[in-house]
N, C-alpha and C. Protein backbone atom coordinates (compact mmCIF):
# COMPACT_ATOMS: atom_id res chain seq x y z
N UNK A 1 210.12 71.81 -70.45
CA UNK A 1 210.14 70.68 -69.53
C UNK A 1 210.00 71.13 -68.07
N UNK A 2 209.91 72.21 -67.78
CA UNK A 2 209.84 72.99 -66.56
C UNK A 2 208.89 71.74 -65.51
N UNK A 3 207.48 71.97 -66.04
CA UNK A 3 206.34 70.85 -65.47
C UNK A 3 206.71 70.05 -65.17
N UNK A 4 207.50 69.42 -65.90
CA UNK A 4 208.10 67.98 -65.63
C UNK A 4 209.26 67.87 -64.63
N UNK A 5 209.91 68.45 -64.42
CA UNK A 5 210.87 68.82 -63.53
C UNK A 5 210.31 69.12 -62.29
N UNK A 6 209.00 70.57 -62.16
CA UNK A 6 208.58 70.75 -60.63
C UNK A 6 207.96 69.56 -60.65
N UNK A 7 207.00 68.72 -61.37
CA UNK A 7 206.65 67.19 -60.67
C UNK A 7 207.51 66.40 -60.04
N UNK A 8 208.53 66.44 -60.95
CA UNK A 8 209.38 65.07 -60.70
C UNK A 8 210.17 65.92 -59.17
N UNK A 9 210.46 67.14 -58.79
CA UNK A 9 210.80 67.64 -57.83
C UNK A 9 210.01 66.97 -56.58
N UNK A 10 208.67 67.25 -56.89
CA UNK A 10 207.62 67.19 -55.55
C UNK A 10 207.63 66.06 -55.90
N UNK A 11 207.55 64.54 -56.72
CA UNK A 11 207.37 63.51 -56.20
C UNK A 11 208.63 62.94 -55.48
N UNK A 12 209.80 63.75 -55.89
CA UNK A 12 210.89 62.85 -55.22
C UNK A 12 211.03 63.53 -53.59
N UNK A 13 210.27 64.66 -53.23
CA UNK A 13 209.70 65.62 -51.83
C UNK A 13 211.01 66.51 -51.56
N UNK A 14 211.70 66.94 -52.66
CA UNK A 14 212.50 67.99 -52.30
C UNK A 14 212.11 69.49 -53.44
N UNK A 15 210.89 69.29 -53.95
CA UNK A 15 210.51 70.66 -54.21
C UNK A 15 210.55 72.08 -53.43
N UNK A 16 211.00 71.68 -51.78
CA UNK A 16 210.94 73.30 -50.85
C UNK A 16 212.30 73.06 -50.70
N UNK A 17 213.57 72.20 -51.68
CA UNK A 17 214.93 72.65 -51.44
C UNK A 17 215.32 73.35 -52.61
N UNK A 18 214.24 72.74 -54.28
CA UNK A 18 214.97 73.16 -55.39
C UNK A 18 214.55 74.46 -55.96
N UNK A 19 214.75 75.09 -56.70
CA UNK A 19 214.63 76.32 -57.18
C UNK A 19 214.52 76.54 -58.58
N UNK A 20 213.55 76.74 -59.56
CA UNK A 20 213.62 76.96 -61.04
C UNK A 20 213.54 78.23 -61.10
N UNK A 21 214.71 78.91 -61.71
CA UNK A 21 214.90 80.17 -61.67
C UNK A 21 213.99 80.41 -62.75
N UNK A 22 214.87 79.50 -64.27
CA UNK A 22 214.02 80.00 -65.52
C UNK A 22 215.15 81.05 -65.61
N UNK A 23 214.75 81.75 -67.29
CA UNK A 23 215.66 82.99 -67.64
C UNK A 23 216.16 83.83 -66.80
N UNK A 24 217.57 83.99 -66.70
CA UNK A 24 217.61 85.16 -65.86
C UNK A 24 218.99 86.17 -66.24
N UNK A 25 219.30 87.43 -65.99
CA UNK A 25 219.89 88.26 -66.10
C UNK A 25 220.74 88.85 -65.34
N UNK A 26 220.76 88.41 -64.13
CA UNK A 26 222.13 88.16 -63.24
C UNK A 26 222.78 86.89 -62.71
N UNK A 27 223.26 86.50 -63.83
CA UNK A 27 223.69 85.13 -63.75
C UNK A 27 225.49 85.22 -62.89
N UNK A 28 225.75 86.19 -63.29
CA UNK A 28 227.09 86.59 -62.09
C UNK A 28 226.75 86.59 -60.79
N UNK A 29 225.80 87.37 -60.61
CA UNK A 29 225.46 87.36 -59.32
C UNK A 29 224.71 85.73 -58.37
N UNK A 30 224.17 85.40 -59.14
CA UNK A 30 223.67 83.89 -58.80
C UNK A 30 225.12 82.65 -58.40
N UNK A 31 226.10 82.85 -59.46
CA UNK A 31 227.11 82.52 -59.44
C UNK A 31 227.87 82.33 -57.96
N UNK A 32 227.80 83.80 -58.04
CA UNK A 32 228.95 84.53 -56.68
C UNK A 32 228.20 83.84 -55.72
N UNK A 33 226.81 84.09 -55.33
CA UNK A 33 225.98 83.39 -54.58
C UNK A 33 226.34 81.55 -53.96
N UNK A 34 226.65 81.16 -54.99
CA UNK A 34 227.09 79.61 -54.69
C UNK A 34 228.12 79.04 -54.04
N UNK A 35 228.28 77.97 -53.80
CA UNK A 35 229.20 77.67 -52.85
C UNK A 35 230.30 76.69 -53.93
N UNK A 36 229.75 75.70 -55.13
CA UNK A 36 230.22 75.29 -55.56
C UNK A 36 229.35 75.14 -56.81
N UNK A 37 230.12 74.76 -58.36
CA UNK A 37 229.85 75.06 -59.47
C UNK A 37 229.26 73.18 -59.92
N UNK A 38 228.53 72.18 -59.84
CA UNK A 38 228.16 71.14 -60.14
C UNK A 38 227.97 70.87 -61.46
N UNK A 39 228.81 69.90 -62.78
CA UNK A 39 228.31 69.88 -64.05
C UNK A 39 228.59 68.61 -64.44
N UNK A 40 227.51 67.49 -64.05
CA UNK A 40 227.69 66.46 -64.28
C UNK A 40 227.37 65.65 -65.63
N UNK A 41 227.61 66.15 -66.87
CA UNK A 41 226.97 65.90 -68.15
C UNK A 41 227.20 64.95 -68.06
N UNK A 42 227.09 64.04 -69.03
CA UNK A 42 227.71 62.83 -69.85
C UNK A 42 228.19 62.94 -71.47
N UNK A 43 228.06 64.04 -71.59
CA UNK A 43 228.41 64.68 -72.86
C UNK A 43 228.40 66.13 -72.80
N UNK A 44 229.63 66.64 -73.38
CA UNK A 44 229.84 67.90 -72.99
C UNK A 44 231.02 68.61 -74.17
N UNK A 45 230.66 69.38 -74.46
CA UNK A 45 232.03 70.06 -75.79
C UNK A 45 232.54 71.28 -74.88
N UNK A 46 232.36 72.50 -74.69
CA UNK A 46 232.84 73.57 -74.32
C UNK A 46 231.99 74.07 -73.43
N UNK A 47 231.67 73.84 -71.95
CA UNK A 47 230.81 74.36 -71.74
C UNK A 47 231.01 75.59 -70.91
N UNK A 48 230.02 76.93 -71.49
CA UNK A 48 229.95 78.42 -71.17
C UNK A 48 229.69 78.07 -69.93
N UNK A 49 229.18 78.21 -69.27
CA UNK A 49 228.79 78.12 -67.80
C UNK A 49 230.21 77.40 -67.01
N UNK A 50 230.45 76.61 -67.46
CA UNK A 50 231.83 75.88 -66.70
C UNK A 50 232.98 77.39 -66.51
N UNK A 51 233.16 77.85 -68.12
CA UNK A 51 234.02 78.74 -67.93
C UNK A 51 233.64 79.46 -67.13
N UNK A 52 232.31 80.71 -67.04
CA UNK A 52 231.80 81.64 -66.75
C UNK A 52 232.14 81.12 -64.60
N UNK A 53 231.86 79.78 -64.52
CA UNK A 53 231.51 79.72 -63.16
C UNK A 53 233.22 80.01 -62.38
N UNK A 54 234.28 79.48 -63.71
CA UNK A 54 235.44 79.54 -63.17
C UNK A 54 236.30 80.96 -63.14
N UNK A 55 235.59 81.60 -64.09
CA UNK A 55 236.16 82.92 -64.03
C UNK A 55 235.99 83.73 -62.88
N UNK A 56 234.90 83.34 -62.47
CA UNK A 56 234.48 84.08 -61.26
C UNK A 56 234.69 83.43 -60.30
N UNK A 57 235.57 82.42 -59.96
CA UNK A 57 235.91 81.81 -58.78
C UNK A 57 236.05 80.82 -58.22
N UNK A 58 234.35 80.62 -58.74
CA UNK A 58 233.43 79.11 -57.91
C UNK A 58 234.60 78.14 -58.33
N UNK A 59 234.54 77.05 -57.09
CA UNK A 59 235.00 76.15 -57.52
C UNK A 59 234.23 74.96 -57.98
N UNK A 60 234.32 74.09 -58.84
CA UNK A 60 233.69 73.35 -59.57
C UNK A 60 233.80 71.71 -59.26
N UNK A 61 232.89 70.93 -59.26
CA UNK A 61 232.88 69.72 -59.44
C UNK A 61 232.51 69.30 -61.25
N UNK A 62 233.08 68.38 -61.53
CA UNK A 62 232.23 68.39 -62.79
C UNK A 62 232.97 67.08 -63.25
N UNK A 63 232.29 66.27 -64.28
CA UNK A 63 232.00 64.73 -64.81
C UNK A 63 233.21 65.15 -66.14
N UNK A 64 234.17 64.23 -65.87
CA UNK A 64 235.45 64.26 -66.57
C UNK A 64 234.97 63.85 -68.37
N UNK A 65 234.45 64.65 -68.82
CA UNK A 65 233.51 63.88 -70.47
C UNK A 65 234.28 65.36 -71.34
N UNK A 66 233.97 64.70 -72.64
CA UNK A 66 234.41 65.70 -73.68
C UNK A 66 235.40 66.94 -73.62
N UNK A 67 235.10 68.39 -73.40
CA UNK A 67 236.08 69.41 -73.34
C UNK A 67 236.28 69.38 -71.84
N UNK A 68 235.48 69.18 -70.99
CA UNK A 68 235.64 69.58 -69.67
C UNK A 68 237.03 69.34 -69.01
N UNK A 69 238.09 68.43 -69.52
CA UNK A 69 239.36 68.36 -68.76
C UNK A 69 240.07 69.58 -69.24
N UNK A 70 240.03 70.04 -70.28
CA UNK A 70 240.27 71.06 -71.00
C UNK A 70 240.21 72.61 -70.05
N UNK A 71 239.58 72.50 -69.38
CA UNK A 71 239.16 73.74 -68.47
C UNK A 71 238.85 73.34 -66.76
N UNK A 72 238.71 71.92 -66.82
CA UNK A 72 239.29 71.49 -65.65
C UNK A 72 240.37 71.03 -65.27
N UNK A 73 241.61 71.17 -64.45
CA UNK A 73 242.61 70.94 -64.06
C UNK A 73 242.08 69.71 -62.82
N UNK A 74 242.04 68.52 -62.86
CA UNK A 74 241.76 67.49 -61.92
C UNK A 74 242.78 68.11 -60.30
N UNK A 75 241.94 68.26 -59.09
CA UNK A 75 242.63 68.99 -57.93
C UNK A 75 243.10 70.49 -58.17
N UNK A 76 243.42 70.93 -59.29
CA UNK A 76 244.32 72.14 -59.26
C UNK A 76 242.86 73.28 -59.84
N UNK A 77 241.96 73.14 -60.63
CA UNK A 77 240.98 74.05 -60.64
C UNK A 77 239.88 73.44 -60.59
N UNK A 78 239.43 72.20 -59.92
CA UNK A 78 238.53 71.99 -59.71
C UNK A 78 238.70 70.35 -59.61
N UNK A 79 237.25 69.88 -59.27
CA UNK A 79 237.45 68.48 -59.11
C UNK A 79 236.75 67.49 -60.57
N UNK A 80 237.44 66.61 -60.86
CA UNK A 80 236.32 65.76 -61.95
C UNK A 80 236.11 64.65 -61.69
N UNK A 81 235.25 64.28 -61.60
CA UNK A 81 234.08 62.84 -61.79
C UNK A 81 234.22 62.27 -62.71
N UNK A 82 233.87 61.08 -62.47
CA UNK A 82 233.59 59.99 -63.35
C UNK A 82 231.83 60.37 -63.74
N UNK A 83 231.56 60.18 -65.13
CA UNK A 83 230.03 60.39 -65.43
C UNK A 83 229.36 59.42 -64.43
N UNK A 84 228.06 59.09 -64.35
CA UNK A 84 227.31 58.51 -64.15
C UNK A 84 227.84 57.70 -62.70
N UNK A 85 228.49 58.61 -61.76
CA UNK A 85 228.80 57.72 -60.22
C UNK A 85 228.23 59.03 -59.29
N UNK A 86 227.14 58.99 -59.15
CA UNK A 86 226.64 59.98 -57.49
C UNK A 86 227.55 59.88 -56.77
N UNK A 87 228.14 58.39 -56.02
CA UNK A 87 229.16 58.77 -55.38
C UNK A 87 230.37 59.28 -55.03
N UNK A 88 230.74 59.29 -56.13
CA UNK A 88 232.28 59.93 -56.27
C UNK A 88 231.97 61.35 -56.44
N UNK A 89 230.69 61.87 -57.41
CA UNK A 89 230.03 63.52 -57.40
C UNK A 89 229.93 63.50 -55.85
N UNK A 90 229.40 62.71 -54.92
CA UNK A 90 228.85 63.32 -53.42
C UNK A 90 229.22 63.58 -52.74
N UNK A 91 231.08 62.43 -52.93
CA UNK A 91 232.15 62.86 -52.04
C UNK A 91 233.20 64.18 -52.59
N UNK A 92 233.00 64.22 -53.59
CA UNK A 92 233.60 65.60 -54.08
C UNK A 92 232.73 66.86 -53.51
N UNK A 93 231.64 67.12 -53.75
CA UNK A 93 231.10 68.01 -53.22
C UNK A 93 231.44 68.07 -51.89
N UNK A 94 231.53 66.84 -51.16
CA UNK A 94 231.62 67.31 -49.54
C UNK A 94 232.96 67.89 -49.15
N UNK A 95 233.52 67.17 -50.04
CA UNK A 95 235.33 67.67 -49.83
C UNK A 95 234.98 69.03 -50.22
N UNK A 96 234.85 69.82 -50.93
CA UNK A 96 234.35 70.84 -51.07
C UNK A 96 234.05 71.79 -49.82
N UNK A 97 232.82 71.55 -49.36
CA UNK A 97 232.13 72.15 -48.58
C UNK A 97 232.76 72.09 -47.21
N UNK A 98 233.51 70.87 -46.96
CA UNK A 98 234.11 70.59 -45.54
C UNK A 98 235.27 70.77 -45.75
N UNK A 99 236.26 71.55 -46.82
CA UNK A 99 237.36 72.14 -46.54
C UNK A 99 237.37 73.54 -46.92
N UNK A 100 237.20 74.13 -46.45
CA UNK A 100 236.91 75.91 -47.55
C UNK A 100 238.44 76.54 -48.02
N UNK A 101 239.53 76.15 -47.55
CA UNK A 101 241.11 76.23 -47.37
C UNK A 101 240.85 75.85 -49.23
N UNK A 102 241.00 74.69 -49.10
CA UNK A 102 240.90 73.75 -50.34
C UNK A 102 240.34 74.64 -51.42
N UNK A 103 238.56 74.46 -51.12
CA UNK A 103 237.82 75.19 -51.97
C UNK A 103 238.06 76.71 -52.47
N UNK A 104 238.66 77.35 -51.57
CA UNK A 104 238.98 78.83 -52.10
C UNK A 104 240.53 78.61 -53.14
N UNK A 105 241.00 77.77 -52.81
CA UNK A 105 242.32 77.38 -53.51
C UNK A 105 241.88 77.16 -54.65
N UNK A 106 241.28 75.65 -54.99
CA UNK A 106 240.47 75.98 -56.31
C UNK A 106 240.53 76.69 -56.73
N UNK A 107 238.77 77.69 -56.30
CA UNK A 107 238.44 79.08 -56.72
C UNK A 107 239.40 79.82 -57.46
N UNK A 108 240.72 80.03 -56.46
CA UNK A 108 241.30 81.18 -57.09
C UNK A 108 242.24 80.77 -58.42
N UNK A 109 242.88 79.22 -58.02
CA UNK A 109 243.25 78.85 -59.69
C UNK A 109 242.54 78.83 -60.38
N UNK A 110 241.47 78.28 -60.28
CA UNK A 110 240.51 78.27 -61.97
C UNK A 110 239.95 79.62 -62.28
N UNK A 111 239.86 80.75 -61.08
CA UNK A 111 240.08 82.49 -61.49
C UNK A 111 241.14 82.42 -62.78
N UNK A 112 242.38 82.31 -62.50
CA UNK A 112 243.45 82.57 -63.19
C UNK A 112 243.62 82.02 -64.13
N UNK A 113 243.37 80.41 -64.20
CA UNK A 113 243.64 79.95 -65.34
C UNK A 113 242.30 79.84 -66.48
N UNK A 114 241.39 80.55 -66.01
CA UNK A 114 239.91 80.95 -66.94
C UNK A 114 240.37 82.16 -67.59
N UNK A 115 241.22 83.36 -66.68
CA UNK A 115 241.28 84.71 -67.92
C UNK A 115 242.78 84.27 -68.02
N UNK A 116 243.65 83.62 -68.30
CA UNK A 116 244.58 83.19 -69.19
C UNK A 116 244.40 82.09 -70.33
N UNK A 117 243.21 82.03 -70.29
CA UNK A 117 242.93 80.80 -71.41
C UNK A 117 241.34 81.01 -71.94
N UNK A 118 240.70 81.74 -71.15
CA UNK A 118 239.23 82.21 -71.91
C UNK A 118 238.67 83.35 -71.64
N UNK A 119 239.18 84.90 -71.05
CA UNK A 119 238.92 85.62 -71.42
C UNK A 119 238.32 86.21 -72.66
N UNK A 120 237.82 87.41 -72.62
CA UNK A 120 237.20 87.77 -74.22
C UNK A 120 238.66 88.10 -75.02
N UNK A 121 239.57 88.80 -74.38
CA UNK A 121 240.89 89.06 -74.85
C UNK A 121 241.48 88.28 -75.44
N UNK A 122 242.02 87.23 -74.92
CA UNK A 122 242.13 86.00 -75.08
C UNK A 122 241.71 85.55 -76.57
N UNK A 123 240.71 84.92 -76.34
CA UNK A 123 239.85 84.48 -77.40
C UNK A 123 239.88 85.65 -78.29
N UNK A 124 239.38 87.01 -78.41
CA UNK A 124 239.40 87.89 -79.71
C UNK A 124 241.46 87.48 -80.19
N UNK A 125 242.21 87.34 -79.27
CA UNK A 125 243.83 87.41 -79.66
C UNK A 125 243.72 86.09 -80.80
N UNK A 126 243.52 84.82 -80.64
CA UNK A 126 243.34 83.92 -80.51
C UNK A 126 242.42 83.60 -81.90
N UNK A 127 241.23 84.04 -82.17
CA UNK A 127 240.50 84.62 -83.96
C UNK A 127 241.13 85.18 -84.44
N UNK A 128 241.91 86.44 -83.87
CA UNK A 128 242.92 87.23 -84.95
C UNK A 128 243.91 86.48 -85.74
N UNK A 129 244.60 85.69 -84.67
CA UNK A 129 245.47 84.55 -85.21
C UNK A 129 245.35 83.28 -86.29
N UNK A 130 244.09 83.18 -86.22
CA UNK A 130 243.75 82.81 -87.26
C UNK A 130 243.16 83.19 -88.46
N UNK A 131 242.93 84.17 -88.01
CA UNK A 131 242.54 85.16 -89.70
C UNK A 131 243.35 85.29 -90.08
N UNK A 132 245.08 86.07 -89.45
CA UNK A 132 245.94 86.44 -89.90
C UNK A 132 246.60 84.89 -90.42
N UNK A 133 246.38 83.69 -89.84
CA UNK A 133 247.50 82.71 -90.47
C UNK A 133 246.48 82.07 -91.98
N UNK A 134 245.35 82.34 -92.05
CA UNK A 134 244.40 82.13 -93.38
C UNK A 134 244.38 82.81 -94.51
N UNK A 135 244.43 84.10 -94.19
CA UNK A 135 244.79 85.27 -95.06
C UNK A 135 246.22 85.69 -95.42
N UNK A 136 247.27 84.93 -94.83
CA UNK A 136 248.94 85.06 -95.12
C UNK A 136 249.05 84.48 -96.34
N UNK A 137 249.60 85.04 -97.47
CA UNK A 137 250.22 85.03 -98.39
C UNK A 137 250.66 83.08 -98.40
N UNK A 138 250.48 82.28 -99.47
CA UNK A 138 251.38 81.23 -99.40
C UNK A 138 252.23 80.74 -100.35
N UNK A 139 252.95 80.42 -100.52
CA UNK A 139 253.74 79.89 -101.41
C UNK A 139 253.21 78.30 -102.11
N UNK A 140 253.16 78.73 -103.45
CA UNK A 140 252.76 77.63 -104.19
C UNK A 140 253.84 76.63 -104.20
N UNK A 141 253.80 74.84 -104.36
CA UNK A 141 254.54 74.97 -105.36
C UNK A 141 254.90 74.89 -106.54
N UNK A 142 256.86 74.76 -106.52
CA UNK A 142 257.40 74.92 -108.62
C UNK A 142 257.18 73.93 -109.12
């Protein structure tokens, strides 16, 4: 859908603001690069990038749907939206950008509460636990 996207870019005349990276291999570094993490789905289960953006800092706006409260803390690691309102996404972003106090606050909770809850550690602890409670011995019963 790339085509369709740089069209629909240049007809809406902000093709010399947007950027199609396409595949890429320093996605940390792109990350760090940003000012804020934007994920406005309308449907959403677990999303990698949400974590990945919070582990590393960014602070996040993102559309309050499926897992996302789950890894968003509403004010405390980030901000959530209502799906489908630009405005409430536009004024979050600005709060964002026009408080950096704020925004690094974020940042650094959803740092912390990303490798206390989704680290690889974490998560490998977390499969073990369930192998070990599947594979435990059970008692029938008499």
């Amino acid at each position: 859908m790339r085509s369709d996207m740089e069209r629909l870019a240049a007809e809406l005349g902000i093709d010399d603001a947007v950027r199609f990276l396409g595949h890429r291999t320093d996605v940390a570094d792109l990350i760090g690069a940003a000012d804020v993490m934007l994920l406005t789905s309308r449907s959403e289960a677990q999303s990698q990038s949400l974590t990945q953006s919070i582990g590393l800092g960014l602070p996040v706006v993102a559309t309050a749907v499926g897992g996302v409260p789950e890894v968003v803390m509403h004010e405390k690691t980030g901000l959530l939206v209502p799906p489908d309102d630009p405005g409430q996404t536009a004024s979050a972003i600005l709060r964002i950008a026009e408080d950096p106090v704020f925004a690094r606050s974020l940042g650094e909770l959803g740092k912390t509460h990303a490798l206390q809850h989704y680290s690889l550690e974490v998560m490998l602890d977390r499969s073990e636990a369930v192998y070990r409670e599947l594979c435990a011995p059970r008692m029938l019963p008499q």
